[in-house]
Protein backbone atom coordinates (compact mmCIF):
# COMPACT_ATOMS: atom_id res chain seq x y z
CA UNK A 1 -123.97 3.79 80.29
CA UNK A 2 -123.86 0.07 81.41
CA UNK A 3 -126.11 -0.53 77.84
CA UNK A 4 -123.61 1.64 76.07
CA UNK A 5 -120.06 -0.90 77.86
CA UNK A 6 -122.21 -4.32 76.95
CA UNK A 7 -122.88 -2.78 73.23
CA UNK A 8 -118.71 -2.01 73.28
CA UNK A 9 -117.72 -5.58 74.09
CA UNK A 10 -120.24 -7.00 71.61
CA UNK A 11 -118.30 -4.98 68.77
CA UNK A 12 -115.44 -5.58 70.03
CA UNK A 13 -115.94 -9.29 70.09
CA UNK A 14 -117.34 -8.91 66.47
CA UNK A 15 -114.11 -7.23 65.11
CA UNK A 16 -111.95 -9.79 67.01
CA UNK A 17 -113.57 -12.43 65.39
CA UNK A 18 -113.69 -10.96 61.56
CA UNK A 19 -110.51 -9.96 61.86
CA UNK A 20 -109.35 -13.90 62.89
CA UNK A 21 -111.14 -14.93 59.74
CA UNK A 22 -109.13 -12.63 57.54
CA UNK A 23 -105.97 -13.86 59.21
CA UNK A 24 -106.51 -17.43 59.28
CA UNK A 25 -104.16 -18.74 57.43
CA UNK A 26 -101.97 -15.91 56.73
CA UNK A 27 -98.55 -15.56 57.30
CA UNK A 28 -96.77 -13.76 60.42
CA UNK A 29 -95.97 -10.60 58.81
CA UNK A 30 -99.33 -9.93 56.99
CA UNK A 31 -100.80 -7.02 57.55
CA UNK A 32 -104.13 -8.90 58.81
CA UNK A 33 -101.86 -9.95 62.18
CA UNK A 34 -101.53 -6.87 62.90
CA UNK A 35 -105.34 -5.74 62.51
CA UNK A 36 -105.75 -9.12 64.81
CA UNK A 37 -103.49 -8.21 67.35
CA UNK A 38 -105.44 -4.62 67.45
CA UNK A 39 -108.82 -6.36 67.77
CA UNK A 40 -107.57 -8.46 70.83
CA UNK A 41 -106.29 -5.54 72.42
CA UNK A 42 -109.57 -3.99 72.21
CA UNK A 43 -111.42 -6.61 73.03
CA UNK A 44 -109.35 -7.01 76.28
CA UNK A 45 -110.36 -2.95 76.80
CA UNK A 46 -113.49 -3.19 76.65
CA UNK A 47 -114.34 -6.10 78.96
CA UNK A 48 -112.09 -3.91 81.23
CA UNK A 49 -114.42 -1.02 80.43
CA UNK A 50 -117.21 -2.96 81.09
CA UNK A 51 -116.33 -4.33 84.45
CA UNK A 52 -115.13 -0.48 85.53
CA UNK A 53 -118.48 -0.02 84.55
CA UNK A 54 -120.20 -2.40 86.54
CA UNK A 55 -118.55 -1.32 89.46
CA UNK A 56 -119.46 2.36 89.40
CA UNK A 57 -122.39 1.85 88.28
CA UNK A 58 -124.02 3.07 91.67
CA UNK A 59 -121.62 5.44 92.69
CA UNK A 60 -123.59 8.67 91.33
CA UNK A 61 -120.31 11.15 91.98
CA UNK A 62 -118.36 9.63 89.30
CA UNK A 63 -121.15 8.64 86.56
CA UNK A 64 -120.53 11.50 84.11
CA UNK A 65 -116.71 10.92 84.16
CA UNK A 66 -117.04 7.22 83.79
CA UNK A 67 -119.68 7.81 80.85
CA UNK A 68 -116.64 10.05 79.23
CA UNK A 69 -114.08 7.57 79.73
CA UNK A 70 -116.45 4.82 77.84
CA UNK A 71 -116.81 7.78 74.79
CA UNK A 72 -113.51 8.29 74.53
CA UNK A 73 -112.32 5.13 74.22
CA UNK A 74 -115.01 4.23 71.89
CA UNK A 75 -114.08 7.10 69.67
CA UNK A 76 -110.72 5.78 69.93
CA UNK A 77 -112.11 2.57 68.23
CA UNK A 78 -114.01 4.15 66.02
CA UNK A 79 -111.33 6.19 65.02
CA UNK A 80 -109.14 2.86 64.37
CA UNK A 81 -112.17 1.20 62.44
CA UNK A 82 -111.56 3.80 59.49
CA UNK A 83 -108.04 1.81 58.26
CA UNK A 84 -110.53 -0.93 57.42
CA UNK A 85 -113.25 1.32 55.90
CA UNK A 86 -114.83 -1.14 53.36
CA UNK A 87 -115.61 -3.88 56.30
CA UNK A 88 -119.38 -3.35 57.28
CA UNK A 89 -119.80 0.33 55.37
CA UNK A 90 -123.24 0.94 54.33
CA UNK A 91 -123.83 3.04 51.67
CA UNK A 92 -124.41 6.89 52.46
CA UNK A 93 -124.92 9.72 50.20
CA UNK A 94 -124.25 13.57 50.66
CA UNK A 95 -126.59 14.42 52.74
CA UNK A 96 -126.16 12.04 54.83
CA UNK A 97 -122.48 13.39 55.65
CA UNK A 98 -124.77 16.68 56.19
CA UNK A 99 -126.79 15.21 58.83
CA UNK A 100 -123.98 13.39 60.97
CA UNK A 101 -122.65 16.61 60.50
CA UNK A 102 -125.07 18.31 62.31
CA UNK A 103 -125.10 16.04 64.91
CA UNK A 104 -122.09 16.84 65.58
CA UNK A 105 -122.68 20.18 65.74
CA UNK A 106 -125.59 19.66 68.38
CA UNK A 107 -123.73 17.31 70.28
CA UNK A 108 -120.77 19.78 70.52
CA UNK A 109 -123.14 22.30 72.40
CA UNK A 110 -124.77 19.91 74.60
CA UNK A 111 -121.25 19.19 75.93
CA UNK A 112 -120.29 22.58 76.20
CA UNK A 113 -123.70 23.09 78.34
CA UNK A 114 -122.57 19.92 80.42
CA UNK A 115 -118.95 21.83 81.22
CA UNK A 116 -121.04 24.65 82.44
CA UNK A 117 -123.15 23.46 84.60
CA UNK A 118 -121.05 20.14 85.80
CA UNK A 119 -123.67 18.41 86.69
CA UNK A 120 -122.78 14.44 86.74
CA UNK A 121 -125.83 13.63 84.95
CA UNK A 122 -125.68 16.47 82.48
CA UNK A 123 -122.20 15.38 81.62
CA UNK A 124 -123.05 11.70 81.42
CA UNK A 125 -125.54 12.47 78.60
CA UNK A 126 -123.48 14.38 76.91
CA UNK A 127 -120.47 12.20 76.71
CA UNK A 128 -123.40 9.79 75.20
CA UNK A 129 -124.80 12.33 72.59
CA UNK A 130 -121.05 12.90 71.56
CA UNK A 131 -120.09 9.08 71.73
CA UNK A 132 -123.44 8.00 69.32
CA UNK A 133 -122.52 11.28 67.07
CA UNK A 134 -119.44 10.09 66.08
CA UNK A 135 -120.26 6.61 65.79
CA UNK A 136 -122.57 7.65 63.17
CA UNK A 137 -120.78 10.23 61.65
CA UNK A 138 -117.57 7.72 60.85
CA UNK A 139 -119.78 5.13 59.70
CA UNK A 140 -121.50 7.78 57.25
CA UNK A 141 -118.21 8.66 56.21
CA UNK A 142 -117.28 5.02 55.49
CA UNK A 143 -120.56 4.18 53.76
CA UNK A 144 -119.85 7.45 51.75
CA UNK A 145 -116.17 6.95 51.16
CA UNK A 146 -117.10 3.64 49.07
CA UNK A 147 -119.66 5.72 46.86
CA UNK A 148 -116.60 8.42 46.41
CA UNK A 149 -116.17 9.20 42.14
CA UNK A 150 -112.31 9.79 42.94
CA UNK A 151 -109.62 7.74 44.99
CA UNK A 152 -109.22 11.36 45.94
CA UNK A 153 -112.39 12.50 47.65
CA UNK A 154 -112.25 8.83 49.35
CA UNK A 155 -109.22 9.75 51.04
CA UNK A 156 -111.10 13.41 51.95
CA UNK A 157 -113.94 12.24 53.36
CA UNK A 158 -112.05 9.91 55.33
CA UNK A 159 -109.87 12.30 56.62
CA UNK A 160 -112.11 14.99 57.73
CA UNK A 161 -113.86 12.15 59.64
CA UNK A 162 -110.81 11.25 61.31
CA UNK A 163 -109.44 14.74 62.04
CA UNK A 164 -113.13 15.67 63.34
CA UNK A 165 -113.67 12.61 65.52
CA UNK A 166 -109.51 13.09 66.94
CA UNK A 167 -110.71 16.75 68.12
CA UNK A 168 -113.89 15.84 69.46
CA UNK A 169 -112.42 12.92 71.17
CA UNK A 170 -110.11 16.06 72.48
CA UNK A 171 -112.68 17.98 74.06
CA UNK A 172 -113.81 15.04 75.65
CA UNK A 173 -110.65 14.24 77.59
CA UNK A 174 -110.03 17.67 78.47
CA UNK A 175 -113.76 17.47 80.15
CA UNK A 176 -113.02 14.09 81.73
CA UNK A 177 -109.63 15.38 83.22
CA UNK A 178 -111.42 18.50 84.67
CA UNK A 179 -114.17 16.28 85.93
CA UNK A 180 -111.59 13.86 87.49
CA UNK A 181 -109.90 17.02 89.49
CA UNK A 182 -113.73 18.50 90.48
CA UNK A 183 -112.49 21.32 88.00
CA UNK A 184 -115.42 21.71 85.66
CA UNK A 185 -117.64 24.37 87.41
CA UNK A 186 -114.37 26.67 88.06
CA UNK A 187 -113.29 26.14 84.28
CA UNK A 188 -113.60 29.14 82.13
CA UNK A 189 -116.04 27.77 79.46
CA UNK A 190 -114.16 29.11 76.79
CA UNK A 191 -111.30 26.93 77.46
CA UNK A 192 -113.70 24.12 76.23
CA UNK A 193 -112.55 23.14 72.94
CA UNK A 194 -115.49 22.16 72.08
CA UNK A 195 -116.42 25.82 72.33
CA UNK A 196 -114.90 26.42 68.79
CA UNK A 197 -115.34 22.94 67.24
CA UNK A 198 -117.22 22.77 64.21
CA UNK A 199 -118.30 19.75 61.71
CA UNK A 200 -117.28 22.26 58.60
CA UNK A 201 -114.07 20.19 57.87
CA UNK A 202 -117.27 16.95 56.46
CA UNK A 203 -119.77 20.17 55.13
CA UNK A 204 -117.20 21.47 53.60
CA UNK A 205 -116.32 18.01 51.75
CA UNK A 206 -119.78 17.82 50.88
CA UNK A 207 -120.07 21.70 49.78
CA UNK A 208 -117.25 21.22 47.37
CA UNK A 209 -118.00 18.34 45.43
């Protein structure tokens, strides 16, 4: 989890400092100001992340919610990342997109097993199954969007990445907010919408063209 904060603010810093290259020089109201401004601001989160970190870093009861805080807000970046998807893609094919799909799909149940039993630990890892599944999953998309034949299946790809990551990211709040409240172990697991999320909306991309 610590690993996971230090690796946040490295990226961060990263972003904050391509995005001050593309801006250098521009004018006020280019659009690369605003990407700057939205690289400081994460930057600034994740130090904060990182020092949160630090500081429950020993403090056992709160480790799993902590570790879902740091996903969510790193699918929250992530999730930002895809209005610049040509910066840093890497080429991906098909199936590719079928294998970060599946990791989705694995890391789904592993958090749905962590709201069952609501163990600290068990949650912890899955928040960082789910948090590394994405990651790759939006970078596949990216790396795949660039390959895309159409303008069209660019924008598709991209957009079931976004819409899958934005659900994901809100099963993992509704986790962290039981967690916060001591609420997991009561919670019907049903309620979990993870329960019912599926990576079909990228397989489905894939399927069709």
């Amino acid at each position: 989890m610590l690993l996971n904060a230090c690796m946040d603010v490295a990226k961060a810093l990263s972003n904050l400092i391509d995005s001050t290259k593309d801006a250098c020089g521009k004018s006020s109201d280019d659009n690369s100001m605003d990407r700057l401004k939205s690289s400081a601001k994460e930057m600034v989160q994740s130090v904060s992340s990182l020092l949160k970190t630090v500081k429950s870093a020993e403090d056992k009861a709160s480790r799993g919610t902590r570790a879902l805080e740091i996903a969510v807000d790193a699918v929250s970046s992530d999730i930002k990342a895809l209005d610049n998807a040509s910066v840093g893609a890497v080429s991906a094919s098909p199936e590719d997109l079928i294998r970060a799909a599946k990791e989705i799909t694995q890391a789904t149940t592993k958090a749905v097993a962590a709201g069952n039993t609501a163990k600290q630990d068990d949650i912890a890892a899955a928040g960082n199954m789910g948090r590394k599944a994405i990651t790759d999953m939006l970078n596949t998309c990216k790396g795949a969007s660039v390959n895309a034949e159409s303008e069209a299946l660019k924008l598709k790809v991209l957009q079931s990445g976004r819409s899958t990551s934005m659900a994901y990211r809100d099963m993992l709040e509704y986790m962290c907010d039981l967690s916060l409240v001591d609420n997991l172990r009561t919670a019907n697991s049903s309620s979990i919408p993870g329960k019912s999320l599926k990576a079909s909306r990228i397989s489905s991309v894939v399927l069709r063209n």
